[in-house]
PDB file of N, CA and C in Angstrom:
ATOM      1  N   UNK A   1      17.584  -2.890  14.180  1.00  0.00           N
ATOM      2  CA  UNK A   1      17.698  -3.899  15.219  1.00  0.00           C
ATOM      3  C   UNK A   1      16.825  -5.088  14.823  1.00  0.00           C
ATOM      4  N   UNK A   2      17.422  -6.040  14.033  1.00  0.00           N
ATOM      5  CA  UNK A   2      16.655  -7.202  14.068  1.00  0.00           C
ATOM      6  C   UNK A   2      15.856  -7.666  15.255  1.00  0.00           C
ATOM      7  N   UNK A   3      16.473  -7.986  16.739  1.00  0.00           N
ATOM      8  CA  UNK A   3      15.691  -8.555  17.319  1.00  0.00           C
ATOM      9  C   UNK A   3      14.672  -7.649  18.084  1.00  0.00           C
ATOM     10  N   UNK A   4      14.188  -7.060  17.421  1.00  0.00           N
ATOM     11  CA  UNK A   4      13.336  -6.004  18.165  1.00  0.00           C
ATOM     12  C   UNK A   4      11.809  -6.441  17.561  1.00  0.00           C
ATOM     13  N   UNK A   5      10.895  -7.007  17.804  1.00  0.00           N
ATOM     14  CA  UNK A   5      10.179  -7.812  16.722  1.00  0.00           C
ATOM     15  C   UNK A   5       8.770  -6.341  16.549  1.00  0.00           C
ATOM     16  N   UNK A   6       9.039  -5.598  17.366  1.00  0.00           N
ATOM     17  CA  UNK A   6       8.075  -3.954  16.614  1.00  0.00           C
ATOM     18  C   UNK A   6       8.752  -3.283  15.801  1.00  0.00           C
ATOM     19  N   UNK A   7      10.153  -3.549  15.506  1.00  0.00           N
ATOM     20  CA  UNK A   7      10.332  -2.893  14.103  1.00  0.00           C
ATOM     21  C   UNK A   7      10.391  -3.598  12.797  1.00  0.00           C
ATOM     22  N   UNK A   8       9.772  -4.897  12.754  1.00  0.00           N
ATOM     23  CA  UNK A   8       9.705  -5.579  11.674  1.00  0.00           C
ATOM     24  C   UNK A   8       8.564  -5.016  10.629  1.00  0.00           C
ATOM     25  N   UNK A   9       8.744  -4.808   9.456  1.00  0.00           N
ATOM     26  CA  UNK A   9       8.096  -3.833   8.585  1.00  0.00           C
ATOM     27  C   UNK A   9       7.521  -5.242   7.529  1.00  0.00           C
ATOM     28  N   UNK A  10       6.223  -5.345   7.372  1.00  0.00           N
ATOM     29  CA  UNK A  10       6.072  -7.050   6.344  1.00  0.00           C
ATOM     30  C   UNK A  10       6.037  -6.202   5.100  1.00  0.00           C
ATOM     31  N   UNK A  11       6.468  -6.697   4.283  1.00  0.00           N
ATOM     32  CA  UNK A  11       6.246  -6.186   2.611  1.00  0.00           C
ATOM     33  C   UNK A  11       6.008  -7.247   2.138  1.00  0.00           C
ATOM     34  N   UNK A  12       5.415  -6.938   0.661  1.00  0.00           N
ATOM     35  CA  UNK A  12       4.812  -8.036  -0.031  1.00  0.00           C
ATOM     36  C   UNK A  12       5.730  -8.854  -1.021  1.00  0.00           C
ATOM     37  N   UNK A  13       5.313  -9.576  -1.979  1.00  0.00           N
ATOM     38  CA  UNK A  13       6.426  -9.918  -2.547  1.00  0.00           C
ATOM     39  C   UNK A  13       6.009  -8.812  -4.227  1.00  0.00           C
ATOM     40  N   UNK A  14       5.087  -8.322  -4.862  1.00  0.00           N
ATOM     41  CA  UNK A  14       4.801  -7.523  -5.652  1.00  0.00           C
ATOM     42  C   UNK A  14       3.803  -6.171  -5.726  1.00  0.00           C
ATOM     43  N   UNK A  15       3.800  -5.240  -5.830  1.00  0.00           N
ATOM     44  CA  UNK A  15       2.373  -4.351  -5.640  1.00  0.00           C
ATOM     45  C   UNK A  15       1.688  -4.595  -5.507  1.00  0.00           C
ATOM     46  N   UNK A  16       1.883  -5.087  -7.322  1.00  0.00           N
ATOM     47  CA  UNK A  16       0.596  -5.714  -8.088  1.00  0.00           C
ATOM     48  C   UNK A  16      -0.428  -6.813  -7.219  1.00  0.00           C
ATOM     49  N   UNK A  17       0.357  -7.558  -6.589  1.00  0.00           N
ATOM     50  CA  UNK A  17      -0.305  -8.581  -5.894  1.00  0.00           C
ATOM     51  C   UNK A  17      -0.956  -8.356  -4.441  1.00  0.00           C
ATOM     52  N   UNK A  18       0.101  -7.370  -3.855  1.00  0.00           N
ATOM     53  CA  UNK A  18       0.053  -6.882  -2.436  1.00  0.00           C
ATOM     54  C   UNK A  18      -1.567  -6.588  -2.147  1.00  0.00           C
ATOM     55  N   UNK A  19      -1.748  -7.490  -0.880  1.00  0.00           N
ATOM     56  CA  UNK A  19      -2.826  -6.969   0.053  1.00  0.00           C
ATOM     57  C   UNK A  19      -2.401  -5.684   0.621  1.00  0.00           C
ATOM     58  N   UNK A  20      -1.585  -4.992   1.061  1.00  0.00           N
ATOM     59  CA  UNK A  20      -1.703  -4.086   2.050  1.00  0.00           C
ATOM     60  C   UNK A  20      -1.810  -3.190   1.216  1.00  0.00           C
ATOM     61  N   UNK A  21      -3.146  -2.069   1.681  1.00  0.00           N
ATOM     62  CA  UNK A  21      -3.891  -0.976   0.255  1.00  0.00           C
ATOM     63  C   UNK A  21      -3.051   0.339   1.538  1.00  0.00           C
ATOM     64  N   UNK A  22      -2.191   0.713   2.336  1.00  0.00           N
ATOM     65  CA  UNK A  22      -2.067   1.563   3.114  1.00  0.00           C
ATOM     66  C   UNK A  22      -0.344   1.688   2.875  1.00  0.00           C
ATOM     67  N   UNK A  23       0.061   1.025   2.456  1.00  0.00           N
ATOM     68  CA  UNK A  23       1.445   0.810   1.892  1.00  0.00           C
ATOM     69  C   UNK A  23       2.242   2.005   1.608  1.00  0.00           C
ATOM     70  N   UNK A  24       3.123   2.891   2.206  1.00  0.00           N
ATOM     71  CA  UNK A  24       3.436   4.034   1.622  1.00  0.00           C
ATOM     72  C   UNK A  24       4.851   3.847   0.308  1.00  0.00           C
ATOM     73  N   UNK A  25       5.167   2.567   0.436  1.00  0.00           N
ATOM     74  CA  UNK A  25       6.150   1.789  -0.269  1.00  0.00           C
ATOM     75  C   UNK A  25       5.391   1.435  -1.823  1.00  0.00           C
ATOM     76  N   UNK A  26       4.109   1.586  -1.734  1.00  0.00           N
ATOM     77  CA  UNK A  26       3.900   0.964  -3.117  1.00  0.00           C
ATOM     78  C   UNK A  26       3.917   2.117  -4.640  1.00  0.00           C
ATOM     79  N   UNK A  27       4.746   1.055  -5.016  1.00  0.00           N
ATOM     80  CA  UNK A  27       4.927   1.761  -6.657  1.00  0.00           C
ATOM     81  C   UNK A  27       3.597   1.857  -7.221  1.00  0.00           C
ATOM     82  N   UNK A  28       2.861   1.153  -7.182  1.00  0.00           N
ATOM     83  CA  UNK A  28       1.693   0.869  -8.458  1.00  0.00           C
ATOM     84  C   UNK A  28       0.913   0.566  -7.703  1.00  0.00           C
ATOM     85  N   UNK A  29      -0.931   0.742  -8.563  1.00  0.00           N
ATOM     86  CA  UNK A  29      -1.999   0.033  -7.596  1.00  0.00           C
ATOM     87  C   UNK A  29      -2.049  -1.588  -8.228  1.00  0.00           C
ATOM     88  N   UNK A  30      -2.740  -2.136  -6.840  1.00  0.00           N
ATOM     89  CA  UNK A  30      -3.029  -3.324  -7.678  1.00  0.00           C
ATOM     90  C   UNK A  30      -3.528  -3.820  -8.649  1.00  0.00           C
ATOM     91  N   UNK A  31      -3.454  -4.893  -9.393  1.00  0.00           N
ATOM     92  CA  UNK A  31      -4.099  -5.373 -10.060  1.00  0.00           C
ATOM     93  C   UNK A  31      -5.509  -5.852 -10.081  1.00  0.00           C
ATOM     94  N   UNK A  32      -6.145  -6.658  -9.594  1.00  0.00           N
ATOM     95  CA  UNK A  32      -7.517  -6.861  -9.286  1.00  0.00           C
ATOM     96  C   UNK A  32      -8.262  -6.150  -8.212  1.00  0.00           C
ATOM     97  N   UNK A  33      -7.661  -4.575  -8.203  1.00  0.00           N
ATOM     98  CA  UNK A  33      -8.828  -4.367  -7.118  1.00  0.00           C
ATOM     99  C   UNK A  33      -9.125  -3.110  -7.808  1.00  0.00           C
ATOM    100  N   UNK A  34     -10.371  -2.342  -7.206  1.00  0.00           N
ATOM    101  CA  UNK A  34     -10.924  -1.159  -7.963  1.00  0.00           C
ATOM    102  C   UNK A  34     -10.358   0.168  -7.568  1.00  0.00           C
ATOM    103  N   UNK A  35      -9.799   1.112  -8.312  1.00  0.00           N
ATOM    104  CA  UNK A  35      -9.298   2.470  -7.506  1.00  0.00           C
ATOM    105  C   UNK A  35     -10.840   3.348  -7.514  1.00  0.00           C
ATOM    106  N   UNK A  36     -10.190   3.923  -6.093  1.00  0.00           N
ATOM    107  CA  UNK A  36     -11.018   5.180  -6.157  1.00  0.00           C
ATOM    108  C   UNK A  36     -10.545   6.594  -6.130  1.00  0.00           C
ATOM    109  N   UNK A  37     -10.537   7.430  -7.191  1.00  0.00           N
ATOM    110  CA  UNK A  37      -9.814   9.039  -6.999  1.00  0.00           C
ATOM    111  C   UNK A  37     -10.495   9.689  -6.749  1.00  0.00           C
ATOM    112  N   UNK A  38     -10.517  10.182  -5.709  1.00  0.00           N
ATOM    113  CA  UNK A  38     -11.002  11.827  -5.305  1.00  0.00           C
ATOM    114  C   UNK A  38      -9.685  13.146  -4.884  1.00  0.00           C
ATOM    115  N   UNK A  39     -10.008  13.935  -5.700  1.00  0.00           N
ATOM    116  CA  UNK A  39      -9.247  15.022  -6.130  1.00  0.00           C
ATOM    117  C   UNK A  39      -8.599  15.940  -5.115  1.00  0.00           C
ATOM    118  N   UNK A  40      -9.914  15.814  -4.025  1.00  0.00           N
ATOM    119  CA  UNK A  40      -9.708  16.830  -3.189  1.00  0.00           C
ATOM    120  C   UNK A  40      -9.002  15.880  -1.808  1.00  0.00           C
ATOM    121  N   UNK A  41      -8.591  15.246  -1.969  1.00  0.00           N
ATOM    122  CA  UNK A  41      -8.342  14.447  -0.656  1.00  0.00           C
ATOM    123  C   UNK A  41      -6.885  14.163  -0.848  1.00  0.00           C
ATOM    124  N   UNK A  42      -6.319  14.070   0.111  1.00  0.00           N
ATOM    125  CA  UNK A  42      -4.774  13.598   0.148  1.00  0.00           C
ATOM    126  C   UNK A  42      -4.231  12.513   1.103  1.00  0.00           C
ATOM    127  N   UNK A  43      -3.358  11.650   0.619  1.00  0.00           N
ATOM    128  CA  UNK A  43      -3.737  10.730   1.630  1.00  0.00           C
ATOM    129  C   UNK A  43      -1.903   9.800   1.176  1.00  0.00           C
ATOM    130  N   UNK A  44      -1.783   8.759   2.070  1.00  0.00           N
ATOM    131  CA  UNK A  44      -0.402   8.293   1.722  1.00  0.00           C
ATOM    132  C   UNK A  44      -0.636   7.804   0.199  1.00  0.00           C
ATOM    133  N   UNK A  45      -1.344   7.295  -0.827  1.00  0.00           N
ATOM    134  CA  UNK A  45      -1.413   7.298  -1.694  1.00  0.00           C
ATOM    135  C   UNK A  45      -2.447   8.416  -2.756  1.00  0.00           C
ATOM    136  N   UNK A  46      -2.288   8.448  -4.030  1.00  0.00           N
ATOM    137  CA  UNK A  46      -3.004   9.403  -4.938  1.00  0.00           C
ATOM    138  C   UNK A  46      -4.386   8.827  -5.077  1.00  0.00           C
ATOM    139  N   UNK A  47      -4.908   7.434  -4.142  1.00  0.00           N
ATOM    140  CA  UNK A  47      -6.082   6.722  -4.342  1.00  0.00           C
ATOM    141  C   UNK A  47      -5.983   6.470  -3.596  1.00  0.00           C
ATOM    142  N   UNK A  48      -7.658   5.473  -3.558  1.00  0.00           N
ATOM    143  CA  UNK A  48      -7.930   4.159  -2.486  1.00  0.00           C
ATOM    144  C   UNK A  48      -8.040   3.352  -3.171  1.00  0.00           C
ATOM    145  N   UNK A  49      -7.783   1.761  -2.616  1.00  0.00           N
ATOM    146  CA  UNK A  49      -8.211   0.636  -3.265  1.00  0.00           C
ATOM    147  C   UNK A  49      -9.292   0.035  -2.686  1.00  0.00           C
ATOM    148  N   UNK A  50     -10.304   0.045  -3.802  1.00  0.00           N
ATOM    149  CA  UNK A  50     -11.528  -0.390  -2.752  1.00  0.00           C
ATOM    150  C   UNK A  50     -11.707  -2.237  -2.924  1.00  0.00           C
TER     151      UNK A  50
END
């Protein structure tokens, strides 16, 4: 439903570039920011971007 303006979903225009670090859509981490892996944790991505 387009005019429903709570189901509008923003995406970025690249990963790589993308601000949003919560993204369950993202292929790749970004580029300029730092990952953090911890092993034991699970989460919508295999990291954080700190």
């Amino acid at each position: 439903d387009v005019t429903n303006a709570r189901a509008f979903e923003p995406i970025g225009i690249s990963c790589r570039i993308c601000d949003r670090t919560e993204c369950h859509q993202r292929s790749v981490p970004p580029l300029e920011r730092r990952l953090q892996v911890t092993p034991d944790e699970r989460g919508v991505l295999p990291y954080r971007v700190g």
